[in-house]
N, C-alpha and C. Protein backbone atom coordinates (compact mmCIF):
# COMPACT_ATOMS: atom_id res chain seq x y z
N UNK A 1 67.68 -1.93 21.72
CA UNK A 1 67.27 -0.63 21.35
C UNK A 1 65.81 -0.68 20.92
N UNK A 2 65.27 -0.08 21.08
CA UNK A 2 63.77 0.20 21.29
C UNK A 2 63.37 1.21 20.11
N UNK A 3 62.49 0.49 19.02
CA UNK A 3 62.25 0.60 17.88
C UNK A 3 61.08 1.78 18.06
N UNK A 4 61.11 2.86 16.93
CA UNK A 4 60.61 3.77 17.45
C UNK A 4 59.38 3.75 16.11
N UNK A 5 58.12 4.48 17.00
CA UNK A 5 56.93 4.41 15.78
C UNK A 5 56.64 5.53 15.17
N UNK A 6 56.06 5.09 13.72
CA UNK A 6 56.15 6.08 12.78
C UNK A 6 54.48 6.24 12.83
N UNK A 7 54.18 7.07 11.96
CA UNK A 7 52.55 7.44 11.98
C UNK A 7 52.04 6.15 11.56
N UNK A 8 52.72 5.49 11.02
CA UNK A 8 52.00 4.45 9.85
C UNK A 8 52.01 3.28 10.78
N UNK A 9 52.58 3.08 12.27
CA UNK A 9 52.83 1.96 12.58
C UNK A 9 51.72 2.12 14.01
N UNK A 10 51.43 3.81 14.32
CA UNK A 10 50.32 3.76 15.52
C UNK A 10 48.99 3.21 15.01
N UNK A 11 48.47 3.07 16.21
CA UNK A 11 47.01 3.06 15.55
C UNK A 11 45.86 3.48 15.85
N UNK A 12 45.17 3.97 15.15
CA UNK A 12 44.12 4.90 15.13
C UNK A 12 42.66 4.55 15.20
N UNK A 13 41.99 5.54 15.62
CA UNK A 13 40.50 5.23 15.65
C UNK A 13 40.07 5.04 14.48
N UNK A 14 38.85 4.10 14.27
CA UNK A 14 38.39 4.04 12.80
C UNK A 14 37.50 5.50 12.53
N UNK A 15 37.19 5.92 11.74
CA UNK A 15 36.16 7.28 11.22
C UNK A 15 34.53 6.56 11.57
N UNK A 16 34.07 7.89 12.29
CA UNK A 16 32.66 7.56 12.51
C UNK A 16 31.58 7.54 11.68
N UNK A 17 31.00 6.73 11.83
CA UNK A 17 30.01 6.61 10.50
C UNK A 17 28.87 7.51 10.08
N UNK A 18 28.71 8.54 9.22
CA UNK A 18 27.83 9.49 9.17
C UNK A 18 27.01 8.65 8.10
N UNK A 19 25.73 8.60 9.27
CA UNK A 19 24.74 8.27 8.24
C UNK A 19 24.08 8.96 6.94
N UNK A 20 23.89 10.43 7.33
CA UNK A 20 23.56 11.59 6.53
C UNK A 20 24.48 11.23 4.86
N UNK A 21 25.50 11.23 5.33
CA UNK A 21 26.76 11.21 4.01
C UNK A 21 26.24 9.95 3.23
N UNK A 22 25.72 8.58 4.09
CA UNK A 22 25.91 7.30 3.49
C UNK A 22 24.37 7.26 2.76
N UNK A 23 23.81 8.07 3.01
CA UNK A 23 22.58 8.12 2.62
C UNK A 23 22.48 8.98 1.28
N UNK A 24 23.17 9.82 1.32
CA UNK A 24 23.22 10.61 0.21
C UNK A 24 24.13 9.99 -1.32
N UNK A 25 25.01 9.52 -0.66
CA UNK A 25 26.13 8.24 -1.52
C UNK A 25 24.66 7.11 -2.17
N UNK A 26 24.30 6.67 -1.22
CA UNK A 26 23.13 5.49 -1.30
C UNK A 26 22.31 6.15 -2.50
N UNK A 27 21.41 7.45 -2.13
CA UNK A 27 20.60 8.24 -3.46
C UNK A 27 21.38 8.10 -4.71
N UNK A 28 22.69 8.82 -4.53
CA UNK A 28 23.39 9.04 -6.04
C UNK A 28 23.33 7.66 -6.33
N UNK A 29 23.60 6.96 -5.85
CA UNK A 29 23.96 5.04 -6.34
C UNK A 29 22.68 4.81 -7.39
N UNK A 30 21.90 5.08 -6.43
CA UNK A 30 20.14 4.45 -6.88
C UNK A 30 19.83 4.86 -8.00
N UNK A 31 20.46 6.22 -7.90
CA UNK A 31 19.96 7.08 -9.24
C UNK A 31 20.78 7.21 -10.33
N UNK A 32 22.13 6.72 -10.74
CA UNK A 32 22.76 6.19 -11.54
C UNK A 32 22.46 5.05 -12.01
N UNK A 33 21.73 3.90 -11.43
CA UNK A 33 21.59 2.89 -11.34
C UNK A 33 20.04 2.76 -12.43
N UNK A 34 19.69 3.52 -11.72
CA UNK A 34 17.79 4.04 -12.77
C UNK A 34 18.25 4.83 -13.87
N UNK A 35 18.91 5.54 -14.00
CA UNK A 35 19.12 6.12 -15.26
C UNK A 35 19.75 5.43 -16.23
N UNK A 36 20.61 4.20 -15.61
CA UNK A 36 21.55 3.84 -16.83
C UNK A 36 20.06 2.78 -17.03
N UNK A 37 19.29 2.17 -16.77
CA UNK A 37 18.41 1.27 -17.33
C UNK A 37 17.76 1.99 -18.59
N UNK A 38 17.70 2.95 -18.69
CA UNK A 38 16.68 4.10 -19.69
C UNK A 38 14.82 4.72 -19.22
N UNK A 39 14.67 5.56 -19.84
CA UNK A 39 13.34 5.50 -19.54
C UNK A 39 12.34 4.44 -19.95
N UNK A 40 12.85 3.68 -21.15
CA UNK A 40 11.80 2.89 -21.40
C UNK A 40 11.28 1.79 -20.13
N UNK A 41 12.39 1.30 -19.88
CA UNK A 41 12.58 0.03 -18.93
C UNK A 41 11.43 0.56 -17.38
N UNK A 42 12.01 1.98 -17.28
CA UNK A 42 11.09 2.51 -15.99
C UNK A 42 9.67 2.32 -16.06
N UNK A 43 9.59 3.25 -17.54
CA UNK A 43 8.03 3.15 -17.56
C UNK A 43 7.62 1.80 -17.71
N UNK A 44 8.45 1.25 -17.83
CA UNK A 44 7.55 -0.41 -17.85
C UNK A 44 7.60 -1.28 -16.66
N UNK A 45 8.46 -0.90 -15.86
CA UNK A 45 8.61 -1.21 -14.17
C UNK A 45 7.73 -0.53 -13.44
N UNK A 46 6.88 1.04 -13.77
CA UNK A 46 6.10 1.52 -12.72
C UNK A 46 4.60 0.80 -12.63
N UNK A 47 4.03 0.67 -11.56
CA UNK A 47 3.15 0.02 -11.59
C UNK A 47 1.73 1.53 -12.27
N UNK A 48 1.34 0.75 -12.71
CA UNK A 48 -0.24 1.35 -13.65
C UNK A 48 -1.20 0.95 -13.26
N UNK A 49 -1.58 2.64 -12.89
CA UNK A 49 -3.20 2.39 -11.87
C UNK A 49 -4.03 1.66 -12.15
N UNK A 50 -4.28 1.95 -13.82
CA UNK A 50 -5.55 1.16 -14.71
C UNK A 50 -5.56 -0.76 -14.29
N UNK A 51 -3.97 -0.65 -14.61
CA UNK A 51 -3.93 -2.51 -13.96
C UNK A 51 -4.48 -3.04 -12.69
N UNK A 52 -3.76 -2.06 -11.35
CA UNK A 52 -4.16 -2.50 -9.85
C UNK A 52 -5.60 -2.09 -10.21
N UNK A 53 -6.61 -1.05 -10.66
CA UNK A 53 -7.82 -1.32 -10.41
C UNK A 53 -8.12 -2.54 -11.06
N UNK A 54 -7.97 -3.04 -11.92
CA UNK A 54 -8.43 -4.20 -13.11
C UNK A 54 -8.19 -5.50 -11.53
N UNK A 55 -7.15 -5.46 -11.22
CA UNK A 55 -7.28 -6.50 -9.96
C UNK A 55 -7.38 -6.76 -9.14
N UNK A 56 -7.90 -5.43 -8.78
CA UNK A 56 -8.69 -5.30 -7.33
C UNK A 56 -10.14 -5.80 -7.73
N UNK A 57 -10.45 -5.45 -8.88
CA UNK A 57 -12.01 -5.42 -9.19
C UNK A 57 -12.19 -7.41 -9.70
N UNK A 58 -10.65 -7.89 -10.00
CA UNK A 58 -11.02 -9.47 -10.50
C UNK A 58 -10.47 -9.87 -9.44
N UNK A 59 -10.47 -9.64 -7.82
CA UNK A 59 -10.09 -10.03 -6.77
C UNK A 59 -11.68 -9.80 -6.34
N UNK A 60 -12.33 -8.96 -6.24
CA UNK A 60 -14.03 -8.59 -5.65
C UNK A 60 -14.64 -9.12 -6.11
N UNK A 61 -14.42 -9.21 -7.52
CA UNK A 61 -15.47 -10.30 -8.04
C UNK A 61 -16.44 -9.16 -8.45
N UNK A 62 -17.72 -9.88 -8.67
CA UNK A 62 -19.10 -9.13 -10.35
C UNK A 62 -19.39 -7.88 -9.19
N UNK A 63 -19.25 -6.63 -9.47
CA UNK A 63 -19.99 -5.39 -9.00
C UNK A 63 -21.63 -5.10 -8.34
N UNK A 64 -21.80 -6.00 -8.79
CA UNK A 64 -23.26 -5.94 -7.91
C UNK A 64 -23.58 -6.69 -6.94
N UNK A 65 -22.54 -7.27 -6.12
CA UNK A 65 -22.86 -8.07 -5.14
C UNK A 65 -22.38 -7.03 -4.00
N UNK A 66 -23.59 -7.24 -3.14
CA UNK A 66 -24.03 -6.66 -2.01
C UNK A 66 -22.87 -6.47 -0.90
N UNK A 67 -22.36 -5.20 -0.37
CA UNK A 67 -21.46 -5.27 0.50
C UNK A 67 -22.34 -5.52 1.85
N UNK A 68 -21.98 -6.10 3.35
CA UNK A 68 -22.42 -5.67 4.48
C UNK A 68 -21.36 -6.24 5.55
N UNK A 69 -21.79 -5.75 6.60
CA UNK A 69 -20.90 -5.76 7.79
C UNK A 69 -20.91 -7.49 7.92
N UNK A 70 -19.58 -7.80 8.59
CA UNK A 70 -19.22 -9.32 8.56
C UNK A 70 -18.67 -9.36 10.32
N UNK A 71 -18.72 -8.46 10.79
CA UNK A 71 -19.02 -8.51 12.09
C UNK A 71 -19.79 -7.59 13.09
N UNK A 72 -19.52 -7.27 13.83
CA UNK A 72 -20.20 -6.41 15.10
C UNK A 72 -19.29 -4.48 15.01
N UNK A 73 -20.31 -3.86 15.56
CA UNK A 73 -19.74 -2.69 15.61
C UNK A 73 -18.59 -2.90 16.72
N UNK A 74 -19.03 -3.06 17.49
CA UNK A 74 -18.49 -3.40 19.07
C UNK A 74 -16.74 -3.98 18.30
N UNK A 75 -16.83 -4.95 17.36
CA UNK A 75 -15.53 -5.47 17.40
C UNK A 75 -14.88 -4.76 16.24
N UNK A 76 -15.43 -4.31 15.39
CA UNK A 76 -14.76 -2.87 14.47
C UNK A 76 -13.74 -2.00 15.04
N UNK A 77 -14.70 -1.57 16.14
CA UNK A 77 -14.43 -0.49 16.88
C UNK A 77 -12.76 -1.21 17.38
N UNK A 78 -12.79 -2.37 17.95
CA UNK A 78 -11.14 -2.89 18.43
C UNK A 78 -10.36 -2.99 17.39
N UNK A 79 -10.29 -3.05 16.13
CA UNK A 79 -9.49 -3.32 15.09
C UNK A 79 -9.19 -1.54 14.87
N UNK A 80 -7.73 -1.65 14.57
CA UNK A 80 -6.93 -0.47 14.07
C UNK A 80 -7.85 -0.32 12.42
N UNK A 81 -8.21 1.04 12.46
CA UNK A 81 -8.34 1.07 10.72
C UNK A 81 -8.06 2.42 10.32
N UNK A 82 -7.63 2.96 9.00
CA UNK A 82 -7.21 4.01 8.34
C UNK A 82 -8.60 5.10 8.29
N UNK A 83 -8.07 6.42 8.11
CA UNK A 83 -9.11 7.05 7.46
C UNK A 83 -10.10 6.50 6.50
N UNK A 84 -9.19 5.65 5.78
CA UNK A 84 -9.82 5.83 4.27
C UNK A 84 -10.82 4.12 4.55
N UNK A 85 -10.71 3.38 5.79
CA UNK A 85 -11.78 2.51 5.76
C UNK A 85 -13.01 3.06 6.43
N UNK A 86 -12.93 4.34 6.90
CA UNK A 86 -13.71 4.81 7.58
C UNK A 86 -14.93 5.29 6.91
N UNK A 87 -14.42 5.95 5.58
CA UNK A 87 -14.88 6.11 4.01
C UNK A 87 -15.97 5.15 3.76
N UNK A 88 -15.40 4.24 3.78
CA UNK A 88 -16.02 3.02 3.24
C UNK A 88 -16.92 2.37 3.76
N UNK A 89 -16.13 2.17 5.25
CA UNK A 89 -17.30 1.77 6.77
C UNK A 89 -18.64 2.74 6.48
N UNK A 90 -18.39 4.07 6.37
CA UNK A 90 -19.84 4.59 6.23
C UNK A 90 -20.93 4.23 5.78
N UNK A 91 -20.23 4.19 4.58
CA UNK A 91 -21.52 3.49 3.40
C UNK A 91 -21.82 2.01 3.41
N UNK A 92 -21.64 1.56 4.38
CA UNK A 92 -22.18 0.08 4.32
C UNK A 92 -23.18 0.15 4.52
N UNK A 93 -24.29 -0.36 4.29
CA UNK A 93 -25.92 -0.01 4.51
C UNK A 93 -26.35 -1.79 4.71
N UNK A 94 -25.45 -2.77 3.73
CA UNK A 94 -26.45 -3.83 3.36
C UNK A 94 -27.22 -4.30 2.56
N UNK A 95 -27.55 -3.01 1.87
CA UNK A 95 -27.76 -3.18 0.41
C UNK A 95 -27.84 -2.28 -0.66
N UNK A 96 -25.99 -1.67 -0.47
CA UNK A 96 -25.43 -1.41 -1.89
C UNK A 96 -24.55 -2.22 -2.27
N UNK A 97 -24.30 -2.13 -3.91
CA UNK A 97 -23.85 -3.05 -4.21
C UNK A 97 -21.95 -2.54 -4.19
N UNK A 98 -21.69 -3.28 -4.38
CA UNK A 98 -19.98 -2.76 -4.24
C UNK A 98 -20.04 -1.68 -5.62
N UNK A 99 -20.27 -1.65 -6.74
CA UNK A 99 -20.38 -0.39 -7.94
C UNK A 99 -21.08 0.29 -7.27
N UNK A 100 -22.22 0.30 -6.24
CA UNK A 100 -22.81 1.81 -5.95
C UNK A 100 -21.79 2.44 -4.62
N UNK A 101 -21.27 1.27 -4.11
CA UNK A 101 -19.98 1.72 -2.66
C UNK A 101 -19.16 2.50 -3.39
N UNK A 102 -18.56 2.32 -4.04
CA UNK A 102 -17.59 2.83 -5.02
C UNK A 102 -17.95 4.06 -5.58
N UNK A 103 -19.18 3.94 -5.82
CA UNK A 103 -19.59 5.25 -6.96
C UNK A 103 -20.46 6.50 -5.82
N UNK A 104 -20.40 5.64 -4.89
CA UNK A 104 -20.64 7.57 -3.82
C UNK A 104 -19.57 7.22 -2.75
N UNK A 105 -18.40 6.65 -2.52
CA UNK A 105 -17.09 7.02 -2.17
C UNK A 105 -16.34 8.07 -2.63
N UNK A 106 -16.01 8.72 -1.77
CA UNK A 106 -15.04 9.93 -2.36
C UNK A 106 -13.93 10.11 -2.20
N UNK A 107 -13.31 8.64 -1.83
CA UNK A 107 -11.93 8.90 -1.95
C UNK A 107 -11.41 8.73 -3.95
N UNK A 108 -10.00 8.48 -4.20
CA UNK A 108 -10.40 8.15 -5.56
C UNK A 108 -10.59 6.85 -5.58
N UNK A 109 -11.00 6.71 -7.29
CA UNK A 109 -11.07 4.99 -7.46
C UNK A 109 -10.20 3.74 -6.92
N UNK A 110 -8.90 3.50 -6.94
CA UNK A 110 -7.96 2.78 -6.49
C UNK A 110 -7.71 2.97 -5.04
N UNK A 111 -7.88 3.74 -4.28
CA UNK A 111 -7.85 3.73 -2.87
C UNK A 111 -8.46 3.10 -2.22
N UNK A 112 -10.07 3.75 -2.82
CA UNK A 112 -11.25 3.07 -2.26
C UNK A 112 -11.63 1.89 -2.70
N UNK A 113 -11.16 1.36 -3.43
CA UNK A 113 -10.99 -0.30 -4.43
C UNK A 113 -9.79 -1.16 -3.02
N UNK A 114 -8.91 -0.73 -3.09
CA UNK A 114 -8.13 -1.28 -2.47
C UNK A 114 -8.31 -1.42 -0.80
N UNK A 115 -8.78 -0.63 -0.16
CA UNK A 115 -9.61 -0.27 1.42
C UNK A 115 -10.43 -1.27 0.86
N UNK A 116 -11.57 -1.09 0.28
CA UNK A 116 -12.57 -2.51 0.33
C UNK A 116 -11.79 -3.89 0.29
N UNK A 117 -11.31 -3.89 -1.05
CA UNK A 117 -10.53 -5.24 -0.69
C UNK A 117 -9.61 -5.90 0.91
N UNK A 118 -9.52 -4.74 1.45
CA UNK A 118 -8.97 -5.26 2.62
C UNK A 118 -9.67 -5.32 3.57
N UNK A 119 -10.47 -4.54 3.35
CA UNK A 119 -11.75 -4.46 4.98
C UNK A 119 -12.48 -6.24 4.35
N UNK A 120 -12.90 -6.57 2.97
CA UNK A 120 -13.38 -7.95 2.60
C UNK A 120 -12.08 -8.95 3.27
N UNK A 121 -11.04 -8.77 2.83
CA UNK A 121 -9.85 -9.84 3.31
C UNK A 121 -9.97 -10.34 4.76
N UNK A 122 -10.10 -8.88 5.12
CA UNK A 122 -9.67 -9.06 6.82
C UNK A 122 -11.11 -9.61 7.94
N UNK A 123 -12.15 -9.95 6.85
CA UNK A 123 -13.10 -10.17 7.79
C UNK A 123 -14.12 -9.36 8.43
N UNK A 124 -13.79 -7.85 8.19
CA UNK A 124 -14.47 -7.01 8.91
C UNK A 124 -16.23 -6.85 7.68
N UNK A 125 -16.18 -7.19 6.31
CA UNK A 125 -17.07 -6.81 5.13
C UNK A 125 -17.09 -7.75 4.58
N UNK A 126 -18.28 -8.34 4.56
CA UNK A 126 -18.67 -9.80 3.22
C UNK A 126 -19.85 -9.07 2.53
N UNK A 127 -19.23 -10.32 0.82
CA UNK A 127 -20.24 -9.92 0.08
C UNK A 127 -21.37 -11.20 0.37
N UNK A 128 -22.41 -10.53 -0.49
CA UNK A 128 -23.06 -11.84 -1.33
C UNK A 128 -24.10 -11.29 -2.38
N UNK A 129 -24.53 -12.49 -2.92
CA UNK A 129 -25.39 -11.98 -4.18
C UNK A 129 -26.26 -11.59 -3.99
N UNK A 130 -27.10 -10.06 -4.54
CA UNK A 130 -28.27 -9.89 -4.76
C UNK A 130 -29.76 -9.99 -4.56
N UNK A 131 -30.21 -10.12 -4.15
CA UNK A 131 -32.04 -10.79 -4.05
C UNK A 131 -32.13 -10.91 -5.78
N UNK A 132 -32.98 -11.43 -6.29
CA UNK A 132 -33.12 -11.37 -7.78
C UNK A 132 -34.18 -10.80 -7.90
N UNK A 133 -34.54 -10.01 -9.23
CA UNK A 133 -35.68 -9.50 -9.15
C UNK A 133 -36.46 -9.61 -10.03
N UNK A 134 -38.02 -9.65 -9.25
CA UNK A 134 -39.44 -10.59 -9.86
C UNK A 134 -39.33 -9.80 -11.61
């Protein structure tokens, strides 16, 4: 005799996965998760502008050393770069100093701190010191 099936014994498709839903589950998680730490703990986990400028500026080194181009236009031009090095690319002359780059940049302070530091990293901007004067 031929055993007969109950709902519990077919079997079924698994449920499709809605990302939308798992994402929203994921938020509430995150955000239970940040609240039970308190506010104090946050504010002491967010990063503070005043700091990243402080180490962008002890990553550049003394403010008056001379920004200038560290390669060719020609090979600028092949490197991907942001608006905001474009900022910066402008004012290269050769002889301002990184405090005067900075101080007629108009992006804000930490942007344009941080774009220099990377246009210096990447090779495209070297410093050096000064001429001294008589």
């Amino acid at each position: 005799m031929a055993a007969s099936l109950t709902s519990e014994d077919r079997p079924t498709l698994t449920p499709g996965f809605d990302m939308e839903q798992y994402a929203r589950e994921s938020d509430a998680r995150l955000q239970a998760a940040t609240a039970a730490e308190g506010p104090e703990l946050q504010a002491a986990e967010e990063p503070n502008e005043g700091d990243a400028e402080q180490i962008y500026r002890a990553r550049i080194g003394d403010g008056r050393q001379i920004v200038a181009m560290a390669c060719s236009p020609e090979e600028i031009l092949r490197l991907r770069h942001g608006v905001a090095d474009g900022f910066v690319l402008s004012l290269v002359d050769g002889r301002r100093s990184v405090d005067e780059l900075l101080d007629d940049c108009e992006l804000p302070p930490l942007a344009a701190l941080s774009t220099l530091f990377e246009l210096i990293e990447t090779g495209v901007l070297k410093l050096f010191a000064p001429a001294p004067r008589p």
